[in-house]
PDB file of N, CA and C in Angstrom:
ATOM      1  N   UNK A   1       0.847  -1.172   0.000  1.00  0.00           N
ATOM      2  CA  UNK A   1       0.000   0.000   0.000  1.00  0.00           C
ATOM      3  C   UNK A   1       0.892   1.234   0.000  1.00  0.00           C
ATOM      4  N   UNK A   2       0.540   1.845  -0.736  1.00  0.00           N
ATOM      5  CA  UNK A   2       1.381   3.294  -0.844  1.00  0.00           C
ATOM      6  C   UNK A   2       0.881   4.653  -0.184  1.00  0.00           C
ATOM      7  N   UNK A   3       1.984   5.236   0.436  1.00  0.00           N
ATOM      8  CA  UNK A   3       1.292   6.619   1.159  1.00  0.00           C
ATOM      9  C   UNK A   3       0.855   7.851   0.122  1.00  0.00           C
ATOM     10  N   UNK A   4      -0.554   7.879   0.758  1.00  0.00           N
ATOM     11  CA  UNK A   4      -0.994   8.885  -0.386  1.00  0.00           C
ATOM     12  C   UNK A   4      -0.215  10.183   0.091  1.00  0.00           C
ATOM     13  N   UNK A   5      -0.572  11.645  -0.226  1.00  0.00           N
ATOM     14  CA  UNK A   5       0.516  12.608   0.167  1.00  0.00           C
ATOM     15  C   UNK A   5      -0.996  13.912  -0.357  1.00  0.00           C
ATOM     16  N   UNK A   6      -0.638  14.585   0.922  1.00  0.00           N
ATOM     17  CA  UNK A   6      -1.164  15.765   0.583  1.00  0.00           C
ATOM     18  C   UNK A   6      -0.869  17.040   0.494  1.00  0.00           C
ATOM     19  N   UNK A   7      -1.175  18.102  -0.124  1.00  0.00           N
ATOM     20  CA  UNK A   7      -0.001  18.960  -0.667  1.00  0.00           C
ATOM     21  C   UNK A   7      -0.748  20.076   0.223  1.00  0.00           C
ATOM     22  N   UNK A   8       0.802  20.817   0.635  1.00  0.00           N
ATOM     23  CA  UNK A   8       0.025  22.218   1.294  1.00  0.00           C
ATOM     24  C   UNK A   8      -0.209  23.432   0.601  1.00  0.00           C
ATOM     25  N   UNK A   9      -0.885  23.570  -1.151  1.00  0.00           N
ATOM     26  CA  UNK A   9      -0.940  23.874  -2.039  1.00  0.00           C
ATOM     27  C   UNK A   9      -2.336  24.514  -1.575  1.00  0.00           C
ATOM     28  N   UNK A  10      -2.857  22.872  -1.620  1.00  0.00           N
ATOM     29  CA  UNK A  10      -4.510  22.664  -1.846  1.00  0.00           C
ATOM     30  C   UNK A  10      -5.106  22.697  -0.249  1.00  0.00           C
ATOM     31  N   UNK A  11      -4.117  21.947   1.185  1.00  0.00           N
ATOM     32  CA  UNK A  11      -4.934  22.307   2.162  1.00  0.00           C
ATOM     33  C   UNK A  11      -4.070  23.000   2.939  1.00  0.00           C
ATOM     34  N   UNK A  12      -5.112  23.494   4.302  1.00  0.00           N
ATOM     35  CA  UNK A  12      -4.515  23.872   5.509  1.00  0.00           C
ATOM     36  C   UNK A  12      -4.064  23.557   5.894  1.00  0.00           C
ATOM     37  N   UNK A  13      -2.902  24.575   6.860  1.00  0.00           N
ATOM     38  CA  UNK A  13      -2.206  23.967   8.364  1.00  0.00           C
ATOM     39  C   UNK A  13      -2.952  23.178   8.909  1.00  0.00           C
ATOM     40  N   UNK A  14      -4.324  23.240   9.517  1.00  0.00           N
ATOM     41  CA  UNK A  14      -5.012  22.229  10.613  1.00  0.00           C
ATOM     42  C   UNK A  14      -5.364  20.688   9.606  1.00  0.00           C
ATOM     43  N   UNK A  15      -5.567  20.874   8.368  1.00  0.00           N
ATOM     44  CA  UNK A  15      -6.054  19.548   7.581  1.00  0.00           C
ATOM     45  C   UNK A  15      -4.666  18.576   7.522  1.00  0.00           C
ATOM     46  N   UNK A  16      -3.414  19.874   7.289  1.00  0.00           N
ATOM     47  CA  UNK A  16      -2.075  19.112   7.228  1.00  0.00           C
ATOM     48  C   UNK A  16      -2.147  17.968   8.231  1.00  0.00           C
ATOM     49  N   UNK A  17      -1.977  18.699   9.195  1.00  0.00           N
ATOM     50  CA  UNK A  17      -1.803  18.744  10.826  1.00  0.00           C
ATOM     51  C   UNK A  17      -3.176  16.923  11.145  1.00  0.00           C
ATOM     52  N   UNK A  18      -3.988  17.218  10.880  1.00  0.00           N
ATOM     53  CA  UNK A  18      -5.417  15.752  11.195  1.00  0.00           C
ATOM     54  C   UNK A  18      -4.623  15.442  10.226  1.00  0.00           C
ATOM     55  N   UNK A  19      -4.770  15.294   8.726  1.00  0.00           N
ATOM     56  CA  UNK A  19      -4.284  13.852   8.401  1.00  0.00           C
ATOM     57  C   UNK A  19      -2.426  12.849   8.758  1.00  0.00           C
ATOM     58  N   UNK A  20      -2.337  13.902   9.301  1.00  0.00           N
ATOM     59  CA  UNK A  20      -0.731  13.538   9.959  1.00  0.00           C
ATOM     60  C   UNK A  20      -0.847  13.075  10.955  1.00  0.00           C
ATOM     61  N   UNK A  21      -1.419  13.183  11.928  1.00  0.00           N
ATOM     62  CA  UNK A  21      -1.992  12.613  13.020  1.00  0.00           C
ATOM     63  C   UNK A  21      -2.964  11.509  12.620  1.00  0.00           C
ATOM     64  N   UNK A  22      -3.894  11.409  11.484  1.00  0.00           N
ATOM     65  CA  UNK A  22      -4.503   9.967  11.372  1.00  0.00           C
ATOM     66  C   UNK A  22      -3.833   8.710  10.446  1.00  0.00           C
ATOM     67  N   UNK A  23      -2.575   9.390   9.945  1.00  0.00           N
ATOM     68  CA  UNK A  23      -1.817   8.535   9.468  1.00  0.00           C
ATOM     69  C   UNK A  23      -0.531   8.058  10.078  1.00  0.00           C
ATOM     70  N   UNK A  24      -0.270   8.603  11.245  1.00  0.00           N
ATOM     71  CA  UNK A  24       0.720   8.397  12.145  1.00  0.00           C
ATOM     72  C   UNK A  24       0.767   6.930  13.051  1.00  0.00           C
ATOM     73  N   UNK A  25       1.277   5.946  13.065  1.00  0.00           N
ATOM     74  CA  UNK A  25       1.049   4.588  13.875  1.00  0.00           C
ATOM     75  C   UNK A  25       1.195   5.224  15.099  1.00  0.00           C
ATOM     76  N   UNK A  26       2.175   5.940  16.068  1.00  0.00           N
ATOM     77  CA  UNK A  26       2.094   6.376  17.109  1.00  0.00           C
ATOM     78  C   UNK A  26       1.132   7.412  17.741  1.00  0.00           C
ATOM     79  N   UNK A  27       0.470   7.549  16.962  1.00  0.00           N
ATOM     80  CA  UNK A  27      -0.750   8.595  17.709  1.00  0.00           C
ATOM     81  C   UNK A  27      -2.025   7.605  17.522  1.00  0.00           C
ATOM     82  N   UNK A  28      -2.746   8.420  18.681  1.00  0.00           N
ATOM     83  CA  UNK A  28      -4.109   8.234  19.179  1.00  0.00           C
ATOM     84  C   UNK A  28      -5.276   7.939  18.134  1.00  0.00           C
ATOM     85  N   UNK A  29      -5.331   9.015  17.131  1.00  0.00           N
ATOM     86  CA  UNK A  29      -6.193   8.789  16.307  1.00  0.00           C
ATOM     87  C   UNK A  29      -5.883   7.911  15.076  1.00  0.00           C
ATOM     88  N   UNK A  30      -4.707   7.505  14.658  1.00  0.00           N
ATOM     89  CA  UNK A  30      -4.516   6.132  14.196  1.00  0.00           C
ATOM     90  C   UNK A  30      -4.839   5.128  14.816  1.00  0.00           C
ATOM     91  N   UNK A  31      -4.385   4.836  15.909  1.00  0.00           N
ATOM     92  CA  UNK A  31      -5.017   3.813  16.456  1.00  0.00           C
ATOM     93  C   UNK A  31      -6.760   3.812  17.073  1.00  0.00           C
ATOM     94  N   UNK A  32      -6.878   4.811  17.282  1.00  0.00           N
ATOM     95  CA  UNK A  32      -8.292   4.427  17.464  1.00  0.00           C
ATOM     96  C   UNK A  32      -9.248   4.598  15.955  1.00  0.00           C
ATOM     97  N   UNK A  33      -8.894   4.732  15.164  1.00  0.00           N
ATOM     98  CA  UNK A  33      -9.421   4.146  14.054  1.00  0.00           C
ATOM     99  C   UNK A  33      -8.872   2.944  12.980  1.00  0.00           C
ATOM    100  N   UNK A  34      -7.767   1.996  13.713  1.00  0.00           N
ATOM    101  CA  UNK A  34      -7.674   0.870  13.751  1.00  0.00           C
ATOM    102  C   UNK A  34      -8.653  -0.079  14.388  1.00  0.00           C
ATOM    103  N   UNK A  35      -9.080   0.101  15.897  1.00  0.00           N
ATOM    104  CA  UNK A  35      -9.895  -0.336  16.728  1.00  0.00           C
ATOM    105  C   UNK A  35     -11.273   0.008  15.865  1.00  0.00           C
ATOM    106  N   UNK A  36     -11.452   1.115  15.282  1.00  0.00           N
ATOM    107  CA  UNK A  36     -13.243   0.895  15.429  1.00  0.00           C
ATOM    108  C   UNK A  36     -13.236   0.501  13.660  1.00  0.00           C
ATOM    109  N   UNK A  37     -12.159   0.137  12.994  1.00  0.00           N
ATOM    110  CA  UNK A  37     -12.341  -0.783  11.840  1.00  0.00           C
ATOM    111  C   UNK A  37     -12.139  -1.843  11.730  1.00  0.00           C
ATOM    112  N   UNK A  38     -11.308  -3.001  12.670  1.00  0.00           N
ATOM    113  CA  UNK A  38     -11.278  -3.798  13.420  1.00  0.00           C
ATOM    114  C   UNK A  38     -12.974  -4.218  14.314  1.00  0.00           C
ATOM    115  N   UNK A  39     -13.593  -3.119  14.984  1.00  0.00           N
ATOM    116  CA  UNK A  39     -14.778  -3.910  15.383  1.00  0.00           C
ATOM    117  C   UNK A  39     -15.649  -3.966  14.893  1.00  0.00           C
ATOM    118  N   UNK A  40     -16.018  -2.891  13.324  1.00  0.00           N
ATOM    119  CA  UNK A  40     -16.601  -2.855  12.538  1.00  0.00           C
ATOM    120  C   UNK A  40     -16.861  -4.629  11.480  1.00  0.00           C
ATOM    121  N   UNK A  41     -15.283  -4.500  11.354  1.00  0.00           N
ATOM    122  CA  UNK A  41     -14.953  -6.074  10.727  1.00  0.00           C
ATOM    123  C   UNK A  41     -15.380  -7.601  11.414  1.00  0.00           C
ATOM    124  N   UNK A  42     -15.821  -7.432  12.793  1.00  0.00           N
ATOM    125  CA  UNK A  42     -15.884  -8.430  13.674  1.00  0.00           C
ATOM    126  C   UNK A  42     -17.577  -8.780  13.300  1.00  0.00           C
ATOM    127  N   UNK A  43     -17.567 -10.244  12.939  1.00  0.00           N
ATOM    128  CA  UNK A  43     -19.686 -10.347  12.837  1.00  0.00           C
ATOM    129  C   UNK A  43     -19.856 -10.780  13.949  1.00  0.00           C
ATOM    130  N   UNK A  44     -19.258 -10.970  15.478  1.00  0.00           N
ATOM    131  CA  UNK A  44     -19.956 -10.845  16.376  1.00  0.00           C
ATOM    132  C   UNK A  44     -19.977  -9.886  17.510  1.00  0.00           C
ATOM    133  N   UNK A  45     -19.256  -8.561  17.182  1.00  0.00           N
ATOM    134  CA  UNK A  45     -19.412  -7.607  17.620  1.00  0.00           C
ATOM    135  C   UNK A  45     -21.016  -6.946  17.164  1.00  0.00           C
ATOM    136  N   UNK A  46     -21.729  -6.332  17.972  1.00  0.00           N
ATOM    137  CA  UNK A  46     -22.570  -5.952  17.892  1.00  0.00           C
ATOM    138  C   UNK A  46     -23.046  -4.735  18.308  1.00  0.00           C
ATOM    139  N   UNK A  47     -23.277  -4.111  17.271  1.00  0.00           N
ATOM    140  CA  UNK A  47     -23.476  -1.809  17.392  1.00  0.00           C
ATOM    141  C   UNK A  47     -24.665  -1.894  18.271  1.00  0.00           C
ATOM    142  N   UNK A  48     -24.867  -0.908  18.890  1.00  0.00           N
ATOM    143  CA  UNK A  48     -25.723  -0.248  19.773  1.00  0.00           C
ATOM    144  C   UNK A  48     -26.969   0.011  19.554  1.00  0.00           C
ATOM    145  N   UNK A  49     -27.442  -0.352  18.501  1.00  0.00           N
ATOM    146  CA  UNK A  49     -28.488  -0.650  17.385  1.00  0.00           C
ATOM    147  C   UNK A  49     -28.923  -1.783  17.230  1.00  0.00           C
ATOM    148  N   UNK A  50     -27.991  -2.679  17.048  1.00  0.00           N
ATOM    149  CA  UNK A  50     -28.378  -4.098  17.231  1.00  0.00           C
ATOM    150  C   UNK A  50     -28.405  -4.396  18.349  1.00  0.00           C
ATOM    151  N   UNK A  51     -27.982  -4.457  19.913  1.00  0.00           N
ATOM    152  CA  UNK A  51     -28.228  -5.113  21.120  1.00  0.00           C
ATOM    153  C   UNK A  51     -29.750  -4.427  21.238  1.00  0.00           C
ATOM    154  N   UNK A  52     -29.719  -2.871  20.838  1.00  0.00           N
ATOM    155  CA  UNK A  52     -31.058  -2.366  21.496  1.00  0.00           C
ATOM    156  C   UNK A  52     -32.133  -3.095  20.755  1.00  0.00           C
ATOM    157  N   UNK A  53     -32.174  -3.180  19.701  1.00  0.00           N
ATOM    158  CA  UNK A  53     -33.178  -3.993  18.719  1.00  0.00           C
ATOM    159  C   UNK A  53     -33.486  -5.450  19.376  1.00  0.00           C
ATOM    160  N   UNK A  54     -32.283  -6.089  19.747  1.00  0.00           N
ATOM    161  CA  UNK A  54     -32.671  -7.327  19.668  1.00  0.00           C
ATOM    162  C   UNK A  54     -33.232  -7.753  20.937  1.00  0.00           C
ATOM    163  N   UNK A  55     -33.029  -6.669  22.425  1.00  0.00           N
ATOM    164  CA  UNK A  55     -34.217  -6.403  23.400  1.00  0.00           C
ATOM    165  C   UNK A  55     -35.262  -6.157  23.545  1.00  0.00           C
ATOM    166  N   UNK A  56     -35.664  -5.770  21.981  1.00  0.00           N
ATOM    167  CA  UNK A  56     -37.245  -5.211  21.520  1.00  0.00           C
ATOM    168  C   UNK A  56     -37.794  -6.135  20.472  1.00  0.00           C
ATOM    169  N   UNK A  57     -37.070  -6.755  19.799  1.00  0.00           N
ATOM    170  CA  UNK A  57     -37.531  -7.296  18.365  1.00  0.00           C
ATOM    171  C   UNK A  57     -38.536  -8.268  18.729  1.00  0.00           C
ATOM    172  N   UNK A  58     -38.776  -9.234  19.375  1.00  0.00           N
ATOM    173  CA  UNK A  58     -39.307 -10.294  19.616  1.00  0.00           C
ATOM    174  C   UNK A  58     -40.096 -10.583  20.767  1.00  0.00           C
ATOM    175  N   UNK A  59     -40.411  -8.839  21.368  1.00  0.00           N
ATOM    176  CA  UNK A  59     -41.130  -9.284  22.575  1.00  0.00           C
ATOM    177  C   UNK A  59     -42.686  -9.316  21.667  1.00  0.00           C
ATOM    178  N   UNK A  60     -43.874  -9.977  22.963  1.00  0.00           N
ATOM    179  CA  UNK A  60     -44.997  -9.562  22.363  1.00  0.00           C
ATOM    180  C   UNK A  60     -45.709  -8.367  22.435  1.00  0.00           C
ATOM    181  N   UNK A  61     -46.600  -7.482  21.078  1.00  0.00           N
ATOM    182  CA  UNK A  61     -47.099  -6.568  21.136  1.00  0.00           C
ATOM    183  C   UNK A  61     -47.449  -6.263  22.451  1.00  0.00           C
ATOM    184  N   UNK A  62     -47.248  -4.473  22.850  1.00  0.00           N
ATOM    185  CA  UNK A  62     -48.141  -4.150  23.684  1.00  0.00           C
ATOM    186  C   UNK A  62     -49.342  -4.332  23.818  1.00  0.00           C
ATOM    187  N   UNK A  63     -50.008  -5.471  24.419  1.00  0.00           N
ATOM    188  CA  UNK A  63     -51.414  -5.467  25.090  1.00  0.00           C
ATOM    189  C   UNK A  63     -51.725  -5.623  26.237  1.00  0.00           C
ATOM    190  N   UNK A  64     -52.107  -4.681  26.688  1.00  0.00           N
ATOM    191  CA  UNK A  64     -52.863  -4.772  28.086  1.00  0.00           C
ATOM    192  C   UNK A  64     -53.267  -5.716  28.464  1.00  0.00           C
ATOM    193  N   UNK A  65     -53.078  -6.566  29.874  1.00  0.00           N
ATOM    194  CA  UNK A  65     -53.703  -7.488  30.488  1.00  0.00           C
ATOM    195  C   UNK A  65     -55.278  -7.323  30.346  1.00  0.00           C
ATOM    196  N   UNK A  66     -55.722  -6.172  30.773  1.00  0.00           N
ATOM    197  CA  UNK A  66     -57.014  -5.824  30.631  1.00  0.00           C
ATOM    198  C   UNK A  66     -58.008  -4.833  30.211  1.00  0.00           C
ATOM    199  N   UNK A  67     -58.624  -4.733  29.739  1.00  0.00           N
ATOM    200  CA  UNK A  67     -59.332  -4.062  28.994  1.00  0.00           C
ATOM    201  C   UNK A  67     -60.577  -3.174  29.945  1.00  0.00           C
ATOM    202  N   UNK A  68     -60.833  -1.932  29.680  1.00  0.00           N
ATOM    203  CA  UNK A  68     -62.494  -1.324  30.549  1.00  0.00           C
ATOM    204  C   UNK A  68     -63.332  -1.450  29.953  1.00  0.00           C
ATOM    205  N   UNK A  69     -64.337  -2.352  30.520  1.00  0.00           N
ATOM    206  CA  UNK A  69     -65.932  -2.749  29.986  1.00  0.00           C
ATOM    207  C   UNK A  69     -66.223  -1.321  28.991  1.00  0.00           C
ATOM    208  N   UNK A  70     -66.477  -1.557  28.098  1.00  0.00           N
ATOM    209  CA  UNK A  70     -67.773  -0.580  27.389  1.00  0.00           C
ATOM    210  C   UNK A  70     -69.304  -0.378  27.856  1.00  0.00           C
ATOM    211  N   UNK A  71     -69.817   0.329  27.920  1.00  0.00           N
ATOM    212  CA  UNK A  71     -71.282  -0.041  27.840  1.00  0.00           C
ATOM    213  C   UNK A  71     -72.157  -0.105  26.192  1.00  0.00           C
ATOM    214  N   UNK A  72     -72.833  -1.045  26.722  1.00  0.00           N
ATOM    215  CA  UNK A  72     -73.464  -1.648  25.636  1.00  0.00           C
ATOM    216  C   UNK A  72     -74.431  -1.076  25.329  1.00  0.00           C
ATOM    217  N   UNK A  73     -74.944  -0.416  24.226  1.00  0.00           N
ATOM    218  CA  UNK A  73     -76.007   0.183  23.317  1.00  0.00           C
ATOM    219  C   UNK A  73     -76.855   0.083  22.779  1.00  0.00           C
ATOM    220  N   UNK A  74     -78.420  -0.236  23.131  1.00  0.00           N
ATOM    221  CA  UNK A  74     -79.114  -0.820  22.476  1.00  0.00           C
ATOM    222  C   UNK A  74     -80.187   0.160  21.473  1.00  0.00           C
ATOM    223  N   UNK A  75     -80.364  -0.280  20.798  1.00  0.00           N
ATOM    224  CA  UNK A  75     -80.750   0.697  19.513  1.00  0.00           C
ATOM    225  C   UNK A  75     -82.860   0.637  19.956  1.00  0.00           C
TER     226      UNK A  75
END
C-alpha cells in the first residue's frame, strides 16, 4: 500500500496537521481508528443498534392485560 501525500498547495495547516496525526502509527487517532475498523470487521461484535433492537424485536405486542368494559347500546 502506498502513502498517499497531501499537498500544502490545496490544504490547511489544521487539515495538514489531522491527516498527519490519522496517518501516524504512534498517535491516538490512528489507532483508534484501527480499533473501530477492526470492530466494525468483527460479525460478532454488535453496534448499539443491534443489542437495542434485539431487546425489543421479539417481545410480544403491547397489550394490556385488561381491557375497561364498554357499555353496551341498544338501539
Amino acid at each position: 500500500m502506498g502513502v498517499k501525500k497531501v499537498s500544502g498547495k490545496t490544504h490547511s495547516k489544521e487539515q495538514l496537521d489531522n491527516w498527519a496525526n490519522q496517518n501516524n502509527p504512534n498517535n491516538k487517532a490512528y489507532k483508534a481508528n484501527l480499533d473501530n475498523h477492526a470492530n466494525q470487521m468483527n460479525p460478532k461484535k454488535k453496534t448499539h443498534g443491534q443489542i437495542h433492537n434485539s431487546q425489543r424485536r421479539y417481545k410480544d405486542q403491547m397489550m394490556p392485560d385488561w381491557a375497561p368494559d364498554y357499555i353496551e347500546y341498544d338501539d
